[in-house]
Protein backbone atom coordinates (compact mmCIF):
# COMPACT_ATOMS: atom_id res chain seq x y z
CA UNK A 1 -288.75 -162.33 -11.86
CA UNK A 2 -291.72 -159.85 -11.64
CA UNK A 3 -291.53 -156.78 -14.35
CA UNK A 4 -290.31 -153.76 -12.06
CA UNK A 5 -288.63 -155.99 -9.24
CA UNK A 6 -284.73 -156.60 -9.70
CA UNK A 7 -281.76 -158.47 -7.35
CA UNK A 8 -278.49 -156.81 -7.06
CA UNK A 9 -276.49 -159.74 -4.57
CA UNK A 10 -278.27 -159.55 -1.97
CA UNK A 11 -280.44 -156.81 -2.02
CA UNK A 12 -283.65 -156.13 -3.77
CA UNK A 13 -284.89 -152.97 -5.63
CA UNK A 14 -288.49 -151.72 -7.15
CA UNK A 15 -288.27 -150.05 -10.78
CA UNK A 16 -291.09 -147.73 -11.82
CA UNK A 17 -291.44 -144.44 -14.38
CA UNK A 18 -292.98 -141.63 -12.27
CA UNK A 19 -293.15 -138.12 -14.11
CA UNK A 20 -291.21 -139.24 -17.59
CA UNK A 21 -288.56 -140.78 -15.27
CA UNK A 22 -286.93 -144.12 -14.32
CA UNK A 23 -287.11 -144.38 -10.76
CA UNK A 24 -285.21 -147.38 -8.78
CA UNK A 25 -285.62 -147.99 -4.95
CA UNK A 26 -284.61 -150.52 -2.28
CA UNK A 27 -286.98 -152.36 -0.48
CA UNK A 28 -286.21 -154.72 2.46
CA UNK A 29 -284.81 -157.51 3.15
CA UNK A 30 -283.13 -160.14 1.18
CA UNK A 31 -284.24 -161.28 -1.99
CA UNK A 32 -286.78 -164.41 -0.40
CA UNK A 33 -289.45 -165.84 -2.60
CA UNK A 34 -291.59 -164.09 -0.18
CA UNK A 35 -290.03 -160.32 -0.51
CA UNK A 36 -290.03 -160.54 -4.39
CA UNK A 37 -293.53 -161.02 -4.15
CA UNK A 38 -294.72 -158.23 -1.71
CA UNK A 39 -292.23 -156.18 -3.34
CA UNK A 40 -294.15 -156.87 -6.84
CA UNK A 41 -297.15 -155.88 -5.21
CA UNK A 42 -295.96 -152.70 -3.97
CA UNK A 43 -294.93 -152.23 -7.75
CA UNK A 44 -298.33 -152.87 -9.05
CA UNK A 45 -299.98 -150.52 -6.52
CA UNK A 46 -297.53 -147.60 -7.51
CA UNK A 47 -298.43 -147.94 -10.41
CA UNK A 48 -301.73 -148.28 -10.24
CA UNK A 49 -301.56 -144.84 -7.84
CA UNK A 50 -299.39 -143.01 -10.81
CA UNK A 51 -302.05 -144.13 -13.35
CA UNK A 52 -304.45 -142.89 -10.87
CA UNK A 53 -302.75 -139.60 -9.98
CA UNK A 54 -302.71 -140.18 -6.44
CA UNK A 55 -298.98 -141.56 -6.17
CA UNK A 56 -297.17 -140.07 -3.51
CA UNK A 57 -293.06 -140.59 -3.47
CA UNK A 58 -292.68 -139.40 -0.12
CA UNK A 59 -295.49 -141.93 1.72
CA UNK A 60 -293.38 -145.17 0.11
CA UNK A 61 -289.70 -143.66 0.29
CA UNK A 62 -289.28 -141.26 2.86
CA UNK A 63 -285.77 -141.52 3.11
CA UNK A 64 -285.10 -141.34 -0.72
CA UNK A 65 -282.91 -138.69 -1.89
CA UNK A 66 -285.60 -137.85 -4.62
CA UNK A 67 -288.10 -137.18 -1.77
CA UNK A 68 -285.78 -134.55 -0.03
CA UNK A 69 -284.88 -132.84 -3.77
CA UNK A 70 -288.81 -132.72 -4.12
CA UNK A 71 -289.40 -131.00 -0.45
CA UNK A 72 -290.81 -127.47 -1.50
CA UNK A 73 -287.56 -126.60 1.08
CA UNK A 74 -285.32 -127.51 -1.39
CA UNK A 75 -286.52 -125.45 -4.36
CA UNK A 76 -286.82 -122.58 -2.58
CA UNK A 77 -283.04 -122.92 -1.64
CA UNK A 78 -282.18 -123.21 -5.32
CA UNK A 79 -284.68 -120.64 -6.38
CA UNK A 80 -282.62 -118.14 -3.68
CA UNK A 81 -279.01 -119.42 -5.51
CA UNK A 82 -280.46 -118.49 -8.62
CA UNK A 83 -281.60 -114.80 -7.26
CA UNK A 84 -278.97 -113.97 -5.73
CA UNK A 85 -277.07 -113.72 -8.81
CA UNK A 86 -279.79 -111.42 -10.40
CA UNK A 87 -281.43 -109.01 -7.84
CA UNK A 88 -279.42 -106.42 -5.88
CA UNK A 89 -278.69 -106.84 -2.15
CA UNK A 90 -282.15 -104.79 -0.90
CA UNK A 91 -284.12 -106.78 -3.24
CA UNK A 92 -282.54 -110.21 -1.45
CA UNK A 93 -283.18 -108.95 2.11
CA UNK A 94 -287.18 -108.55 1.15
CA UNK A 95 -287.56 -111.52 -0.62
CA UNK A 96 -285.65 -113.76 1.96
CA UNK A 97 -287.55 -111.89 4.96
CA UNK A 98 -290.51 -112.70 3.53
CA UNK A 99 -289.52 -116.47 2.66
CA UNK A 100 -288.34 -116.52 6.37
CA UNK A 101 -291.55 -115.04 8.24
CA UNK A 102 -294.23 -116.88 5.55
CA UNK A 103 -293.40 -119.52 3.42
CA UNK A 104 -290.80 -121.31 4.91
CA UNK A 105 -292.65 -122.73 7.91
CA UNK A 106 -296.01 -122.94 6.17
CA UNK A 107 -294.56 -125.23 3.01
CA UNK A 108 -290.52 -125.52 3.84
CA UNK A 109 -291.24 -129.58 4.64
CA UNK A 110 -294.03 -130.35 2.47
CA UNK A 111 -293.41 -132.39 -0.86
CA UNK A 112 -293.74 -129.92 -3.84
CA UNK A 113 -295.94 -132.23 -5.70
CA UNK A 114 -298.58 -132.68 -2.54
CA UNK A 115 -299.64 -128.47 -1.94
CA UNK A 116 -303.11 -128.18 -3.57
CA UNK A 117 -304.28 -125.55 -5.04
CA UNK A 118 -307.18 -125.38 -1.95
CA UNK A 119 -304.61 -125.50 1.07
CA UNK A 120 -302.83 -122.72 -0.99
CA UNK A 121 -305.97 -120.84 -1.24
CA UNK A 122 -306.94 -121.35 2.05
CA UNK A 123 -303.52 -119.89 3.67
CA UNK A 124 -303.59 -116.93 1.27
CA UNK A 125 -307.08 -116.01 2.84
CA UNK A 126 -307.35 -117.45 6.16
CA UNK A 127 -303.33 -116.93 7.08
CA UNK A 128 -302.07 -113.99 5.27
CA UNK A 129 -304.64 -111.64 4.15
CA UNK A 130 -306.10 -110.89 7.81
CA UNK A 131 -302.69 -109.26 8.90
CA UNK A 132 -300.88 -108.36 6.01
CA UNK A 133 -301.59 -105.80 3.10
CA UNK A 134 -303.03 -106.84 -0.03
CA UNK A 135 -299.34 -105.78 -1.49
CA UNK A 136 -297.57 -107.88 0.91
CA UNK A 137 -299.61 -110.91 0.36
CA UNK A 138 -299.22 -110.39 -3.59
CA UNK A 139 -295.58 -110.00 -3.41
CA UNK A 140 -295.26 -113.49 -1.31
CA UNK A 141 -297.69 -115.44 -3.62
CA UNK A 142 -295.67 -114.37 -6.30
CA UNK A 143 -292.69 -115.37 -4.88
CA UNK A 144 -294.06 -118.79 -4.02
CA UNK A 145 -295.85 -118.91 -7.89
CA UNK A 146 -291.87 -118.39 -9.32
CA UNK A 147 -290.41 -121.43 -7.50
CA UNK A 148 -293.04 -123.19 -8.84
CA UNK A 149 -291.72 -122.27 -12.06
CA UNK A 150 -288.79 -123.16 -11.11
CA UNK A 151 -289.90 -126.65 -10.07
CA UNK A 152 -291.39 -127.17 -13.11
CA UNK A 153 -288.79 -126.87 -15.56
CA UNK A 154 -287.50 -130.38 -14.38
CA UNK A 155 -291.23 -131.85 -13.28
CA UNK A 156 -293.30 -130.87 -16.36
CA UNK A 157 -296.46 -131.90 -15.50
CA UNK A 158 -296.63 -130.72 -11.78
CA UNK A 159 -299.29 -128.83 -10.75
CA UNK A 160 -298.78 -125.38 -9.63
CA UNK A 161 -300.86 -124.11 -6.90
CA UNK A 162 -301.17 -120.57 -7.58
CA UNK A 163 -302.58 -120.93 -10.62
CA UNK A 164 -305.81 -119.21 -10.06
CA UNK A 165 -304.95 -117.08 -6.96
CA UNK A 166 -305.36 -113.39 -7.62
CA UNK A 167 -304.55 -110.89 -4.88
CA UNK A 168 -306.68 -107.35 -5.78
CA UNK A 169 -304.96 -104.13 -4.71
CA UNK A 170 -306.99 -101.18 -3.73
CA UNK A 171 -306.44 -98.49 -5.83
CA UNK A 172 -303.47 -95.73 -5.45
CA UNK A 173 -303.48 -93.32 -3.08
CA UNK A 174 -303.55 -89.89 -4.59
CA UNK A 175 -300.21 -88.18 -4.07
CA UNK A 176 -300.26 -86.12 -1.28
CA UNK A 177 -297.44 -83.06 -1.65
CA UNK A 178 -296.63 -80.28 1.12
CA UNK A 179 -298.53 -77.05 0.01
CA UNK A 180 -296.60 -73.95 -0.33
CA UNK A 181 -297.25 -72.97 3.40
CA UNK A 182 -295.99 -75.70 4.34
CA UNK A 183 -292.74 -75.59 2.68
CA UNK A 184 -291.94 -71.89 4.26
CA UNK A 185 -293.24 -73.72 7.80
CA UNK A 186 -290.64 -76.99 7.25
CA UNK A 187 -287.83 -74.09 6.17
CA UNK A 188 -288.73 -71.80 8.24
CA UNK A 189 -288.71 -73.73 11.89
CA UNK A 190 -285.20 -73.45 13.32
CA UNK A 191 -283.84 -76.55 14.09
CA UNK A 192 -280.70 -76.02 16.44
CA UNK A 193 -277.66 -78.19 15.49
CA UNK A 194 -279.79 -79.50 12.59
CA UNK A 195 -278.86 -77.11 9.79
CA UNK A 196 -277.52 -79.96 7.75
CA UNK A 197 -280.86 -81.71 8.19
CA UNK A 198 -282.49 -78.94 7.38
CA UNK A 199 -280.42 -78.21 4.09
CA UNK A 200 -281.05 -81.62 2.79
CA UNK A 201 -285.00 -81.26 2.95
CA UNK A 202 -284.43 -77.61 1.13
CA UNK A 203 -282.52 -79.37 -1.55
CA UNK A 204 -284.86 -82.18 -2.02
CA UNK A 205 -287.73 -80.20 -2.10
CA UNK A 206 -286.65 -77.27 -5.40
CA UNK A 207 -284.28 -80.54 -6.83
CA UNK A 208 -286.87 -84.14 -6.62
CA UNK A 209 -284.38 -86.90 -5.85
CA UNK A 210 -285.20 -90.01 -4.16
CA UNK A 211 -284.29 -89.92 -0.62
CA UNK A 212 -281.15 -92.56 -1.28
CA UNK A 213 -280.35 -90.73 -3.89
CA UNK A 214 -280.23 -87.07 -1.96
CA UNK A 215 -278.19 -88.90 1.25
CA UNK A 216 -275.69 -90.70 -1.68
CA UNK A 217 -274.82 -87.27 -3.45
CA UNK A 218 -270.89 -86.26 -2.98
CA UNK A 219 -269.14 -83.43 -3.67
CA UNK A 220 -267.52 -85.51 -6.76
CA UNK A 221 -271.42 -85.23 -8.21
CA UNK A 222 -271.41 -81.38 -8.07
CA UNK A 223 -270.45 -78.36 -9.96
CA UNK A 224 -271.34 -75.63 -8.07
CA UNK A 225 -270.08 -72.89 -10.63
CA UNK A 226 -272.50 -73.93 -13.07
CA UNK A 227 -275.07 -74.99 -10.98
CA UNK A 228 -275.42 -78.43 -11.75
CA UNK A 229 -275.23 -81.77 -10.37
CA UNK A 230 -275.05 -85.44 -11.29
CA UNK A 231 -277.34 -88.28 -9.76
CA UNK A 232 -275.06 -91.71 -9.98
CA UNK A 233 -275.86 -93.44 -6.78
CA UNK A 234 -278.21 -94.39 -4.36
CA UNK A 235 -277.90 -95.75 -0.28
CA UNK A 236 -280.03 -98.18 -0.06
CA UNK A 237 -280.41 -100.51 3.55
CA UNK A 238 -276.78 -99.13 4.03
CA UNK A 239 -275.73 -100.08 0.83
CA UNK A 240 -274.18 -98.19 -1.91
CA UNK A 241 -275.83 -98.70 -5.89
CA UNK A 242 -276.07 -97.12 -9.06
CA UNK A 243 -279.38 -95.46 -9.57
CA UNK A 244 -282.41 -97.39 -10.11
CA UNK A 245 -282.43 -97.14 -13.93
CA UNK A 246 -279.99 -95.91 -16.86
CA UNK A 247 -282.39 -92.88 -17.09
CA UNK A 248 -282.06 -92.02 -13.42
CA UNK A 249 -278.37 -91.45 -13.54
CA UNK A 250 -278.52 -88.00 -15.15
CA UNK A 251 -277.38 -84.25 -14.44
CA UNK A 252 -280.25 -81.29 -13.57
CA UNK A 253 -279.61 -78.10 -13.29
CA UNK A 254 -280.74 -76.63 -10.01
CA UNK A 255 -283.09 -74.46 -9.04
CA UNK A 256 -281.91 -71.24 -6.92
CA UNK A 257 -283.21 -72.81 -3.50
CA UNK A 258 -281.55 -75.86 -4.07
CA UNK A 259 -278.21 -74.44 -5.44
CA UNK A 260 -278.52 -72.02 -2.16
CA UNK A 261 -278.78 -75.31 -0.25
CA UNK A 262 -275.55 -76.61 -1.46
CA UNK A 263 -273.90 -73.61 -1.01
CA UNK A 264 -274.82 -73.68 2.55
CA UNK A 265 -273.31 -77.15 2.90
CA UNK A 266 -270.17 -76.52 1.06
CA UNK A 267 -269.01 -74.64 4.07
CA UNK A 268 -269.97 -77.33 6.25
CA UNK A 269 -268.46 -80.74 4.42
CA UNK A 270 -266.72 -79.83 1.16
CA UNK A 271 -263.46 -79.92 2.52
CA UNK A 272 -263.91 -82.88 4.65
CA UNK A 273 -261.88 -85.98 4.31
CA UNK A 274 -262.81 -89.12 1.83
CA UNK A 275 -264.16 -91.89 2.88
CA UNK A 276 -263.87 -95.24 0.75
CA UNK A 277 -267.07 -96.71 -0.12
CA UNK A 278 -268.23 -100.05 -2.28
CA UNK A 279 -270.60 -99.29 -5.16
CA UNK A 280 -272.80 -102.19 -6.60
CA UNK A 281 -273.43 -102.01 -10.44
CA UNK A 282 -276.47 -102.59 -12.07
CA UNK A 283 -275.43 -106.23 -12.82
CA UNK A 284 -276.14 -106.66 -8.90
CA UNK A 285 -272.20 -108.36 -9.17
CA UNK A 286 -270.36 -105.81 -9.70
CA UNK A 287 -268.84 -103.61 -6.97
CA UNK A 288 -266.22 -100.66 -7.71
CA UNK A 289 -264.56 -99.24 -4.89
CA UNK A 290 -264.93 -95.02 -4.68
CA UNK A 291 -263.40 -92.11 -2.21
CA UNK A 292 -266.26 -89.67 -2.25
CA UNK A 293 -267.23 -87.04 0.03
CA UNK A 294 -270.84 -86.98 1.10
CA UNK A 295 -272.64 -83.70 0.75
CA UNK A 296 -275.11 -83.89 3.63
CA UNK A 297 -274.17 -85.54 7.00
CA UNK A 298 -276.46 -86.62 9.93
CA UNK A 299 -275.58 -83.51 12.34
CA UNK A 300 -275.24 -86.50 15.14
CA UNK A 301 -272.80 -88.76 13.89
CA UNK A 302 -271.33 -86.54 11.42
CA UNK A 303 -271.40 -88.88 8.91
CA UNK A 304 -273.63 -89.52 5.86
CA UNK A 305 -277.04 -90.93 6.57
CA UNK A 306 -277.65 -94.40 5.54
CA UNK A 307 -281.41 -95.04 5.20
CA UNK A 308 -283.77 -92.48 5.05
CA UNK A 309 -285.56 -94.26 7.87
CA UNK A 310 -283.09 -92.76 10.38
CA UNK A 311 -283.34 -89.35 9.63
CA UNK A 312 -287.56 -89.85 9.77
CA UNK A 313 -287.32 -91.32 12.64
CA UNK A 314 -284.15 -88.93 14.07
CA UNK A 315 -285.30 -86.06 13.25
CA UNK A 316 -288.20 -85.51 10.45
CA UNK A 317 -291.16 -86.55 12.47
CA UNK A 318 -290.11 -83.68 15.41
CA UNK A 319 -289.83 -81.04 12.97
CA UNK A 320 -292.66 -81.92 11.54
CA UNK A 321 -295.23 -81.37 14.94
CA UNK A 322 -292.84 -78.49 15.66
CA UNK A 323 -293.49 -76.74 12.38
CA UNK A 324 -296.98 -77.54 13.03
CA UNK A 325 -297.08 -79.46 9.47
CA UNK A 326 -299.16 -82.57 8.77
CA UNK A 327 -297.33 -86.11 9.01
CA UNK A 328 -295.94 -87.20 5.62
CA UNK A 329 -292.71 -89.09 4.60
CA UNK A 330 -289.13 -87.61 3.83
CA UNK A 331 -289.94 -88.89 0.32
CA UNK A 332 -293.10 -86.64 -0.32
CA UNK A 333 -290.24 -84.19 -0.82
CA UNK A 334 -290.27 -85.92 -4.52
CA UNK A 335 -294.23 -85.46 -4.72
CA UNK A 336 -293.75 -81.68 -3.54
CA UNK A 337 -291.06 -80.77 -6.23
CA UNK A 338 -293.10 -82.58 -9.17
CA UNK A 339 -297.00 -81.17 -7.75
CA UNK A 340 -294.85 -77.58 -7.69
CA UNK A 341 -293.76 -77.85 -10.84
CA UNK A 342 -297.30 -78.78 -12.24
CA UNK A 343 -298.88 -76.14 -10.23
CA UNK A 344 -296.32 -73.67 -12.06
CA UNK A 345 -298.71 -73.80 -15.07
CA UNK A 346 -294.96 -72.85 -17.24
CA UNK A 347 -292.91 -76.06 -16.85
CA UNK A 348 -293.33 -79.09 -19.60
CA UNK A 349 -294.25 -82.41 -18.26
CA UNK A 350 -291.20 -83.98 -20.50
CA UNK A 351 -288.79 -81.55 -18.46
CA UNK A 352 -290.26 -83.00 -15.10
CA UNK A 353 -290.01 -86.43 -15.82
CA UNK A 354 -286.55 -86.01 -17.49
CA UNK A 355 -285.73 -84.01 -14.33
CA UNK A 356 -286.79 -86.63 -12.09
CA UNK A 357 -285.41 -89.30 -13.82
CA UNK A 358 -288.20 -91.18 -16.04
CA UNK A 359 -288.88 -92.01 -19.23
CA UNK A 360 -292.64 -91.34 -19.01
CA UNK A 361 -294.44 -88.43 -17.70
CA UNK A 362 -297.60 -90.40 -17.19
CA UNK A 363 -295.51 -91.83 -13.94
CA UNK A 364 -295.50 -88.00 -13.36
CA UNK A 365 -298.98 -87.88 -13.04
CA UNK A 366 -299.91 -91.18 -11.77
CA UNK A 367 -297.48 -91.43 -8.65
CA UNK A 368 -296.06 -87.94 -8.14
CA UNK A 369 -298.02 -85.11 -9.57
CA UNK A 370 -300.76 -83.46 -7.89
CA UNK A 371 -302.17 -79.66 -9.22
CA UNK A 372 -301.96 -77.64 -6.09
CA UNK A 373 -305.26 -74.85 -6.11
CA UNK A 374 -303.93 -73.09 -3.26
CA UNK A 375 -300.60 -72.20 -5.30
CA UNK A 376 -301.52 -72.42 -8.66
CA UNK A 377 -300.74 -69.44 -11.00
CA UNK A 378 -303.67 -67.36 -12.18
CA UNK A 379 -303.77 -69.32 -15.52
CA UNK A 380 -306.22 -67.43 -17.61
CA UNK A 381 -303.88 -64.68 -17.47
CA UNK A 382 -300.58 -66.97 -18.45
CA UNK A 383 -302.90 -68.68 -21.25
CA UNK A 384 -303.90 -65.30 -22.31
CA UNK A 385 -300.56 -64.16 -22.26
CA UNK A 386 -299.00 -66.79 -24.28
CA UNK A 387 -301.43 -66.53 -27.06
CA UNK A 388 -301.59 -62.70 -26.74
CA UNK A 389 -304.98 -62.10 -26.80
């Protein structure tokens, strides 16, 4: 019998190592003189091809269970398992979405082993890159560059693809905060049957929360005789979560604009009923039940908001042309409170950041902080006040 060709009754198999492992396949037909000696053939060529490095498992075996657990389908299915165990809900939604719309179709079939490094290349520049941002095609290249990872811990000497590939990002955009005329403009629009609306952008404005953190606050978060309140939760795509970090859960006293702001609402939903809601920890598993009762509603369904995209959309981007205010995002509210702040030319960067909920105040600086001329103090005169000269 020919080394790597066995008989099992009346069927015959091919035996080969491929990647450090003993691999053992059926060919056809019954074990003739004839088919032990083409199948001995087709043993020397694999291994000729393996030697070679041009071996392909899928062009022999197509219907071998090892050739569907090597489809880059399959690791991407088992890459997802493995996430969804780690990454919060939101996080899932992007990643799948963008496994869905790019990398499914493009590679979902295709035998891990067989994607070269050029056809990945050439789909990163010639299929993504002319209609998606640099960011976008970064984040999906680094999704695909993980399951690769992932592949490899059971096919050590695969090649990965991405190796190489490196997406550039343009540089940040400068933060771009409402000026002080603007703020009095936003505030000072009336809004009819939008007071609630209008409350929430005073709040976020003199307090710097992230939107889902400003549409998650409840009444159970706030103590209104001393001012303060506690950030513990965020709404993100309709979901309830702790705060993005252990150092964004944290209490701030308010500033008198803000406070004022809650005491407007407390007349409209501090006696309202509570509603039950489902909380996901940080462990992305584990989800506490809570009877809260939200501090700012959506004035048309009387309920708290749930993404920050429908009060932009609902409402923001009217007031906004009827105030007569440039276009920016609910969330430059954060980017007004720390550039106002800044501009002050009285309040420490460590207070900001711990205000705001980070652990460095170059973030501050970097991606919220912008000195304001137009409202900046007369500094010489603080500066020559402080050191009394």
């Amino acid at each position: 019998m020919a080394d790597g060709v066995e008989v099992r009754g009346n069927s015959v198999r091919v035996d080969f190592r491929w990647q450090g492992k003993r691999c053992k396949e059926p060919f056809p037909g019954p074990p003739t003189p004839g088919n032990l000696e083409k199948a001995a053939r087709l043993v020397a060529i694999i291994k000729h091809e393996i030697q070679a490095g041009t071996f392909s498992y899928a062009r022999y075996f197509p219907d071998s269970a090892r050739v569907k657990e090597g489809t880059f389908g399959h690791w991407i299915d088992l890459w997802l398992d493995i996430k969804r165990n780690e990454l919060a809900k939101s996080s899932m939604d992007g990643h799948e979405s963008k496994i869905n719309c790019h990398i499914r179709g493009q590679w979902g079939e295709r035998q891990a082993e067989d994607i070269s490094f050029v056809e990945m290349q050439r789909w990163v520049q010639k299929g993504l890159m002319p209609k998606l941002h640099n960011k976008t095609v970064r984040e999906i290249v680094a999704i695909v560059r993980q399951i690769y990872q992932l592949y490899r811990t059971t096919n050590a000497v695969a090649f990965d693809p991405t190796e190489g590939i490196v997406i550039r990002l343009p540089d940040d955009e400068d933060p771009d905060p409402f000026e002080r005329k603007e703020i009095d403009a936003i505030l000072g629009t009336p809004s009819p049957g939008r007071e609630q609306e209008l409350a929430l952008i005073k709040f976020m404005l003199w307090t710097g929360p992230r939107v889902s953190e400003a549409i998650a606050l409840a009444w159970e978060d706030v103590d209104l005789a001393k001012g303060e309140v506690t950030f513990r939760r965020a709404r993100v795509r309709s979901a309830y979560k702790v705060t993005k970090t252990r150092r964004s859960t944290r209490k701030v006293k308010l500033l008198k604009p803000a406070l004022e702001a809650l005491r407007e609402q407390a007349e409209r939903t501090e006696k309202l009923p509570k509603v039950e809601v489902e909380t996901t920890d940080r462990d992305n598993r584990t989800v506490r039940k809570q009877y809260l009762r939200f501090v700012f509603h959506n004035s048309h369904t009387n309920q708290a908001y749930s993404t920050s995209d429908n009060m932009r959309n609902g409402w923001w981007n009217g007031h906004l042309n009827a105030a007569g205010v440039r276009h920016r995002g609910p969330n430059n509210c954060r980017h007004t409170f720390a550039s106002q702040m800044l501009t002050s030319g009285v309040v420490p960067l460590d207070w900001i950041a711990e205000h705001m909920g980070h652990t460095s105040t170059s973030m501050i600086h970097k991606h919220y902080g912008k000195w304001i001329s137009n409202d900046a103090a007369d500094m010489t005169s603080l500066i020559e006040r402080q050191l009394k000269l």
